[in-house]
Protein backbone atom coordinates (compact mmCIF):
# COMPACT_ATOMS: atom_id res chain seq x y z
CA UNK A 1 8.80 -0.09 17.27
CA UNK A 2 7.70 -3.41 15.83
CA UNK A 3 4.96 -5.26 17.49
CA UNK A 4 4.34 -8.63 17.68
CA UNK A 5 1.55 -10.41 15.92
CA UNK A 6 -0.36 -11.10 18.68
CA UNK A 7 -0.56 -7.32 19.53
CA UNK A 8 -1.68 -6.75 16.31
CA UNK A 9 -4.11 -9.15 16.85
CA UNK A 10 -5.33 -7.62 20.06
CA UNK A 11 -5.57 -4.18 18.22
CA UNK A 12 -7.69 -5.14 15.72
CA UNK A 13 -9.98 -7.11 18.07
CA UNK A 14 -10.78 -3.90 19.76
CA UNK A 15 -11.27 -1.95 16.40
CA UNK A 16 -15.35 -1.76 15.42
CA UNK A 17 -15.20 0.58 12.13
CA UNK A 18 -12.07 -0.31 9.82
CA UNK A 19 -10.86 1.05 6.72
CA UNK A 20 -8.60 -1.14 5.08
CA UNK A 21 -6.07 0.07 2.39
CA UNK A 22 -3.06 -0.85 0.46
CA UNK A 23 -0.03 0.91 -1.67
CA UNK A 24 -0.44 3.10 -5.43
CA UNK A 25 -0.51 0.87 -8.52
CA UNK A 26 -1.93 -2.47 -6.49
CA UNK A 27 -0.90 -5.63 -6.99
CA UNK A 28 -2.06 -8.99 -5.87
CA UNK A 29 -0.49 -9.15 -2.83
CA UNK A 30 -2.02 -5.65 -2.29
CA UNK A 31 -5.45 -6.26 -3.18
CA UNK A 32 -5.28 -10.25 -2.10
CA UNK A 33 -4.31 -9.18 1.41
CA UNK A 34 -7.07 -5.77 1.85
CA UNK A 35 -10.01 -8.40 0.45
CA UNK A 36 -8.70 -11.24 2.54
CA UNK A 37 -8.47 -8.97 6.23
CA UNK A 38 -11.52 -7.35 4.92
CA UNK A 39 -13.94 -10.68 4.95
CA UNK A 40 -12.70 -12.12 7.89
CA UNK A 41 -13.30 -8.50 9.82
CA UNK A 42 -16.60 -8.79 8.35
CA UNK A 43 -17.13 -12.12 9.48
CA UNK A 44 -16.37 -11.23 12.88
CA UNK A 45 -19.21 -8.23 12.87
CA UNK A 46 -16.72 -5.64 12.20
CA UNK A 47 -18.18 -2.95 9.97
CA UNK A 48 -15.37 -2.58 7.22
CA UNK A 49 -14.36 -0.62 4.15
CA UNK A 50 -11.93 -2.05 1.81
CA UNK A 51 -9.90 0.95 0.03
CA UNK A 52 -7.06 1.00 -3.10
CA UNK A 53 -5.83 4.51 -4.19
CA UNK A 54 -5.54 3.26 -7.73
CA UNK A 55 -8.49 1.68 -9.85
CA UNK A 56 -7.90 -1.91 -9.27
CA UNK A 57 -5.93 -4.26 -12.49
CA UNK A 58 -8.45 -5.91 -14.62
CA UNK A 59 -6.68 -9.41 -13.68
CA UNK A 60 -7.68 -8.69 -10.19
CA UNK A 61 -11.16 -8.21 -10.75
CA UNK A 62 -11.97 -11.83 -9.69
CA UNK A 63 -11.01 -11.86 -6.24
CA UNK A 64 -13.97 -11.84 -4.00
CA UNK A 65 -14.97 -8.61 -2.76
CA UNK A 66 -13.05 -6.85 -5.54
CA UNK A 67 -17.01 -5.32 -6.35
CA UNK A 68 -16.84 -3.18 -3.18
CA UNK A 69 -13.48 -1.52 -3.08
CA UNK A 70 -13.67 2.43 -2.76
CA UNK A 71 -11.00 3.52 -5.39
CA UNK A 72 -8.87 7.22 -5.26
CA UNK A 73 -9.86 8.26 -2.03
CA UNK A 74 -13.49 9.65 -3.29
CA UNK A 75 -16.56 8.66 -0.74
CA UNK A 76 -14.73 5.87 1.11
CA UNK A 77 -16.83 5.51 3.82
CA UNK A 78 -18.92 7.98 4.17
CA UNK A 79 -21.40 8.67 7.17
CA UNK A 80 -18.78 6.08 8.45
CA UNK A 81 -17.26 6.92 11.69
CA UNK A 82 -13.75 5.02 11.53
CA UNK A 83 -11.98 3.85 14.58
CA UNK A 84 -9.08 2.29 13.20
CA UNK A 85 -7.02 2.46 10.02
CA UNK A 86 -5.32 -0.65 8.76
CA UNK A 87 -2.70 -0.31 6.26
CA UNK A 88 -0.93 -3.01 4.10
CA UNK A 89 1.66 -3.97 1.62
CA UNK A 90 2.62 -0.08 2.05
CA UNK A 91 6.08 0.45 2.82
CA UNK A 92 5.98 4.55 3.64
CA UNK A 93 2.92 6.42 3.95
CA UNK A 94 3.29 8.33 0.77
CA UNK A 95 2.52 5.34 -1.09
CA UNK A 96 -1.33 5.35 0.17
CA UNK A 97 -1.99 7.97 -2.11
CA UNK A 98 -5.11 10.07 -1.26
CA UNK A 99 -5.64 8.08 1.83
CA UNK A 100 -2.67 9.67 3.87
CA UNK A 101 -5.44 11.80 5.15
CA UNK A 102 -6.41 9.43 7.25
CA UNK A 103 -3.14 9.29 9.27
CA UNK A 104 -3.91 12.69 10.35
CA UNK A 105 -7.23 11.60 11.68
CA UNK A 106 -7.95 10.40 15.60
CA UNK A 107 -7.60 6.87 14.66
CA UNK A 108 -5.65 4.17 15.93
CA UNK A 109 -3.26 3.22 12.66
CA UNK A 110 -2.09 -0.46 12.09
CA UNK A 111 0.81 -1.37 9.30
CA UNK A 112 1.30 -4.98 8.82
CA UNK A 113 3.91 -5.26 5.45
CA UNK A 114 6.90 -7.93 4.18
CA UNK A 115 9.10 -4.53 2.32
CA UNK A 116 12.76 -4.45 3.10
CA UNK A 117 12.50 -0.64 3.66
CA UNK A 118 9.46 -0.35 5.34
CA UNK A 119 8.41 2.81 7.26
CA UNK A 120 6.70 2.11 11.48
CA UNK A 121 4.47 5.34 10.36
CA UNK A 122 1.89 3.60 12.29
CA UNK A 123 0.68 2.92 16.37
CA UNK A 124 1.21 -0.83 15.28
CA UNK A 125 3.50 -2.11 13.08
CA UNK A 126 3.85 -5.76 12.05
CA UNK A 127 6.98 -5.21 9.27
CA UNK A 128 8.81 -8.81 8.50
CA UNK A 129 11.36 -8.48 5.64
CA UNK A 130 11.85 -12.24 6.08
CA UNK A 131 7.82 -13.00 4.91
CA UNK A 132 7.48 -13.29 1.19
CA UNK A 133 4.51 -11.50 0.95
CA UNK A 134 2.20 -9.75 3.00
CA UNK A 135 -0.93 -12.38 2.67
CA UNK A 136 1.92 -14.73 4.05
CA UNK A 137 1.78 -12.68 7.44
CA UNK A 138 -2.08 -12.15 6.94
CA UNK A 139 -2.28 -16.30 7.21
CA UNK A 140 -0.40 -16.05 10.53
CA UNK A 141 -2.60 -13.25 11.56
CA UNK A 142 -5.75 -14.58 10.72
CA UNK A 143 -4.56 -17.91 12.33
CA UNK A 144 -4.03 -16.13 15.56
CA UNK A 145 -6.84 -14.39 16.02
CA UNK A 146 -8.85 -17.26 16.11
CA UNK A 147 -10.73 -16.69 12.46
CA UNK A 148 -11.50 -19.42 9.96
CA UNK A 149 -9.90 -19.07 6.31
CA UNK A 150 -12.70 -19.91 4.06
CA UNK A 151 -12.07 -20.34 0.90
CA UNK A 152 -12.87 -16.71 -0.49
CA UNK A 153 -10.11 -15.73 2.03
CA UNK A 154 -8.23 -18.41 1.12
CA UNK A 155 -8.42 -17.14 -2.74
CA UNK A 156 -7.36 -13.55 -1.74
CA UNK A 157 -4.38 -14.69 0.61
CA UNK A 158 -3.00 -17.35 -2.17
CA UNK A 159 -3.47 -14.61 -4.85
CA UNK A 160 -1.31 -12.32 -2.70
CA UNK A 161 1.48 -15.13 -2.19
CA UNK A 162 1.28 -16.20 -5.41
CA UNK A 163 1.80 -12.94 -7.03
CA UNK A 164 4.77 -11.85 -4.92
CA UNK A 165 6.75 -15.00 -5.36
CA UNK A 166 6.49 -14.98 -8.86
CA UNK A 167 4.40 -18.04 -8.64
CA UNK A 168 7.00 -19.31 -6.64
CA UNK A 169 10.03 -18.98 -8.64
CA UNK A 170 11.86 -16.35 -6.43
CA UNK A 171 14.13 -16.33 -3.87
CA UNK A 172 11.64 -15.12 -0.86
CA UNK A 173 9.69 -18.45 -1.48
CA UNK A 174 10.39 -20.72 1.51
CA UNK A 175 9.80 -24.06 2.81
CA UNK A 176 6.87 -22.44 5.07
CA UNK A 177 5.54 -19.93 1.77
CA UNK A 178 4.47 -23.58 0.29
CA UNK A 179 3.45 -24.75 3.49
CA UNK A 180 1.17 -21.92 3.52
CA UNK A 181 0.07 -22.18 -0.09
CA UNK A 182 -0.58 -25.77 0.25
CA UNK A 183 -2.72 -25.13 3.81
CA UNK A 184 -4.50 -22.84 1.38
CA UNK A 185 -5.01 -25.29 -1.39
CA UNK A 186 -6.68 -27.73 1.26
CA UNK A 187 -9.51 -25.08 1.43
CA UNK A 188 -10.70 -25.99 -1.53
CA UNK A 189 -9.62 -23.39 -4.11
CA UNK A 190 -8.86 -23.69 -7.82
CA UNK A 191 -5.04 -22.49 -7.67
CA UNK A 192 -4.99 -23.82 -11.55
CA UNK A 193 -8.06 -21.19 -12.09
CA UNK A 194 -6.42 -18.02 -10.44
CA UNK A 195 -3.14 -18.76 -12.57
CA UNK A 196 -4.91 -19.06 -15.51
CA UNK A 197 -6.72 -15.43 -14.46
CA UNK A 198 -3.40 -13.88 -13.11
CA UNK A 199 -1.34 -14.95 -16.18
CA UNK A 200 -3.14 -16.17 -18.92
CA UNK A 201 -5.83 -13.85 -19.40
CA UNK A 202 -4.49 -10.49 -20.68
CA UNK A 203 -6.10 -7.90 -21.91
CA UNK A 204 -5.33 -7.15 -25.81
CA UNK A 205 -3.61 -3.37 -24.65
CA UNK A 206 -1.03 -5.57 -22.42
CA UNK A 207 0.25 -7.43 -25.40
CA UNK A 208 0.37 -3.93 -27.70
CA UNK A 209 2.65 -2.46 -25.30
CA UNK A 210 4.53 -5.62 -24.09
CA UNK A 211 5.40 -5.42 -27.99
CA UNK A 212 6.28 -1.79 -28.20
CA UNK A 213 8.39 -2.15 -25.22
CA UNK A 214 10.32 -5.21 -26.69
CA UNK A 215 10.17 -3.15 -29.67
CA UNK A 216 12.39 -0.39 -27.53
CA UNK A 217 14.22 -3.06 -25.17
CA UNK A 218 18.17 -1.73 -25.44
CA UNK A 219 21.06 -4.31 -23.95
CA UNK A 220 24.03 -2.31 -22.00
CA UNK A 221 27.56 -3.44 -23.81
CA UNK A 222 28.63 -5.74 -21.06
CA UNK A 223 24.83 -7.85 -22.19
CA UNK A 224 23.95 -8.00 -18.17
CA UNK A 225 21.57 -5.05 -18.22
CA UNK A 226 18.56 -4.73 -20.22
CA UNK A 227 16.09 -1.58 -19.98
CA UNK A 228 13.07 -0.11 -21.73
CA UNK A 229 10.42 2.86 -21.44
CA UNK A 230 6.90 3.38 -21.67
CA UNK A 231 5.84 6.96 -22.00
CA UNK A 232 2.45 8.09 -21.84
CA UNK A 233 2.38 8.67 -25.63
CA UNK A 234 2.88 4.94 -25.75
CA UNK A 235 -0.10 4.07 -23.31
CA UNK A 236 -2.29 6.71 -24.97
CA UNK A 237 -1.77 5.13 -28.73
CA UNK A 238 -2.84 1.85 -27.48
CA UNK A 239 -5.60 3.19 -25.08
CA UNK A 240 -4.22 1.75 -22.33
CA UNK A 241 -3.14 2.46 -18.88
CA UNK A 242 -0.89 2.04 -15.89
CA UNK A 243 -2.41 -1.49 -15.43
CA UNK A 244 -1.51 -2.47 -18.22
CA UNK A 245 2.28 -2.27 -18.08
CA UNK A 246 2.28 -4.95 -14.88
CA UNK A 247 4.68 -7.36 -15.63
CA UNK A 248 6.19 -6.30 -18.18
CA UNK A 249 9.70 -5.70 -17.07
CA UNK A 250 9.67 -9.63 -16.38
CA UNK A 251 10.30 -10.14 -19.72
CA UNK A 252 13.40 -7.88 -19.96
CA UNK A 253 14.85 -10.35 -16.85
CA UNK A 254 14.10 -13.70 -18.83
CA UNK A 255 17.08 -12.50 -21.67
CA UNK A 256 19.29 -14.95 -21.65
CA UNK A 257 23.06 -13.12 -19.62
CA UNK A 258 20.95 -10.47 -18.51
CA UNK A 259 21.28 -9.75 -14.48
CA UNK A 260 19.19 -6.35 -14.25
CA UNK A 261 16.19 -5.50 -15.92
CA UNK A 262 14.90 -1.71 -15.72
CA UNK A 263 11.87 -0.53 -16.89
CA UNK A 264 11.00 3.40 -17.10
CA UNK A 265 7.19 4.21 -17.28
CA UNK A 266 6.43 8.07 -17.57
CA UNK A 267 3.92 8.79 -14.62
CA UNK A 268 3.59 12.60 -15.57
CA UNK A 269 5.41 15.04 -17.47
CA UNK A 270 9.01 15.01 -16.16
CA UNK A 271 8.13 12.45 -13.37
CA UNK A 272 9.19 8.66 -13.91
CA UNK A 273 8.65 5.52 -11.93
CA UNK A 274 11.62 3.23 -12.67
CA UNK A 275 11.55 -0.31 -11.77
CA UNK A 276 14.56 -3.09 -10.88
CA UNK A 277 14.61 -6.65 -11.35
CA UNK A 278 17.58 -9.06 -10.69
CA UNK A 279 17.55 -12.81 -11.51
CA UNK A 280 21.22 -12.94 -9.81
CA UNK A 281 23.58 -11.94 -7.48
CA UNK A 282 22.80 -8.20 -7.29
CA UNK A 283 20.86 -6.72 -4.92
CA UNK A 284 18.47 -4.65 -6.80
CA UNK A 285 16.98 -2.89 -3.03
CA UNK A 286 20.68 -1.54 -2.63
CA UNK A 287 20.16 0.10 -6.34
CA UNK A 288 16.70 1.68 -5.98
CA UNK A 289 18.24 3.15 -2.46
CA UNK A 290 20.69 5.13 -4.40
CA UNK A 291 17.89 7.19 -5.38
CA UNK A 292 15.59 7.33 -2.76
CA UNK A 293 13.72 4.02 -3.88
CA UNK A 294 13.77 0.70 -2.09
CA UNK A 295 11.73 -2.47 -2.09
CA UNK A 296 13.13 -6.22 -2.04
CA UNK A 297 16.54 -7.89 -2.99
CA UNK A 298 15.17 -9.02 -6.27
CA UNK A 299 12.51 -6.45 -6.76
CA UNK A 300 12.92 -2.74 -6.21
CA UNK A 301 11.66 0.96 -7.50
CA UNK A 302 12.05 4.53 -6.91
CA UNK A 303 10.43 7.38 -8.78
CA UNK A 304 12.49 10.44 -10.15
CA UNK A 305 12.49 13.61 -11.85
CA UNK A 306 14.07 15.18 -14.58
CA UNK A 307 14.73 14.43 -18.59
CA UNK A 308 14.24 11.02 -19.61
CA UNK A 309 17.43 10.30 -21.34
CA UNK A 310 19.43 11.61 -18.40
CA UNK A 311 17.23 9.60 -15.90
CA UNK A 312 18.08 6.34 -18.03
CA UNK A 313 21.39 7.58 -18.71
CA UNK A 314 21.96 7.69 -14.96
CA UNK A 315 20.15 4.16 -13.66
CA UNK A 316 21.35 2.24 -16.31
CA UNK A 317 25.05 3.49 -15.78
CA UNK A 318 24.65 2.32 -11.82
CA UNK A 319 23.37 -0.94 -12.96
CA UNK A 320 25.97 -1.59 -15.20
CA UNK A 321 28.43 -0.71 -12.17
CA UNK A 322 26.62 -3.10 -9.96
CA UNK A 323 26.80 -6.32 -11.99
CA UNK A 324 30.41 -5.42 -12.86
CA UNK A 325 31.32 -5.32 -9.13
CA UNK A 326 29.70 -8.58 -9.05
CA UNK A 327 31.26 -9.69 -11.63
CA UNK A 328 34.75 -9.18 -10.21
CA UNK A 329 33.56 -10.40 -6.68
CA UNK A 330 33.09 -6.74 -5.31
């Protein structure tokens, strides 16, 4: 069942202890919508906790509140006798990590997200395919129940928008995403400022392994696919971590004739996330499906297991079937 916004609204009005989490691996949109529903619940006199089952990215760090997030699932809360559990930006429940527990607990369980595939796990759900990210329905939210967007909420929600447009370059950005984003703006934030932290302000690790995954970037035969890997090994050699592989299949999309990008990060022996971009025609949510993934139109992922070189020997294959049925108008 999908509730509307206003019911999701009246839920959260009767909540009094809140904790607030988001998906594995955050990104802005994750983190930008937990800190932004987080102050205005404070502001309000709600006592909240603001969760993220991963450490949050070091690009993230600015957004207000980032100081007070519990990470992994370890003392969130405690003494802290939660009423209601919001979750956001999480399309199925396995993707909160060590906070599923919580689902299990006597609490009344809110899901507000934007994914194509997304999972009513909860009591509420608020899922809207159509809304480019989730801070885009937060904006709504937060409009409707009556709160005032100042501008540390107005950081956090334009941070999440931001983020999941692709600083507005992809298709989910609409007429009323810049409406938003401008309404935002008008707050007073420095939207030059958080691009320059988002994008411009990488740590050194990010560049060693954007270069060892150029370094390992392969081209199908057809030119419309390109795909990499990052393997622990890799991470490890450069002392870096998950965080800082976040963008990187971005630049396997921006080759010139390429229509799929894939990239294949090792999460644990035998265990691989693989991620989908499309700057075309094909429908990148339809791929990830095939095995068990799902996401947006232009931005998808599952995780499998198995052997590397048969994993990539078997996504990259389907890709290259994709954008040939496209290529023939299939």
């Amino acid at each position: 069942m999908n509730n509307s916004l206003k019911e999701i609204a009246a839920a959260i009005k009767n909540s009094s202890r809140v904790l607030l989490c988001g998906h594995v691996v955050p990104d802005g949109d994750c983190l930008g919508s937990v800190a932004a529903l987080g102050l205005v619940l404070e502001g309000m006199g709600k006592k909240v906790v603001m969760a993220s089952p991963d450490p949050l990215p070091e690009n993230l760090l600015f957004l207000p509140g980032a100081e007070r997030f519990y990470t992994g699932g370890n003392g969130a809360g405690a003494g802290m006798d939660f009423d209601t559990f919001i979750v956001l930006d999480c399309s199925v429940s396995d993707r909160l990590g060590s906070f599923k527990k919580y689902l299990d607990r006597q609490l009344a369980v809110i899901n507000i997200d934007h994914h194509m595939n997304s999972s009513d796990f909860a009591h509420y759900n608020y899922l809207d395919p159509g809304a480019a990210a989730t801070g885009e329905i937060l904006t709504d939210l937060i409009g409707i129940m009556g709160a005032r967007i100042d501008r540390e909420v107005a950081t956090c929600l334009y941070t999440a928008i931001v983020t999941d447009t692709g600083s507005f370059q992809y298709e989910n950005t609409s007429p009323e995403t810049l409406r938003k984003a401008a309404m935002l703006i008008e707050t007073g934030i420095q939207a030059s400022r958080i691009n320059v932290l988002l994008y411009e302000e990488k740590p050194f690790q990010s560049i060693q392994v954007l270069g060892a995954v150029l370094d390992r970037m392969k081209i199908s035969a057809c030119g419309k696919v390109a795909w990499s890997v990052v393997e622990k090994a890799m991470l490890d050699s450069f002392s870096a971590g998950v965080e800082h592989t976040d963008g990187l299949i971005n630049f396997l999309r921006t080759l010139k004739g390429v229509e799929v990008a894939i990239l294949i990060r090792e999460m644990d022996t035998g265990k691989y996330k693989v991620g989908f971009r499309s700057k075309g025609e094909v429908d990148v949510h339809r791929l990830a499906s095939r095995f068990g993934g799902g996401g947006h139109m232009r931005a998808s992922g599952c995780v499998l297991s198995g052997k590397l070189d048969q994993i990539t020997e078997m996504v990259v294959g389907e890709a290259v079937k994709e954008v040939s049925q496209k290529g023939t108008g299939g």
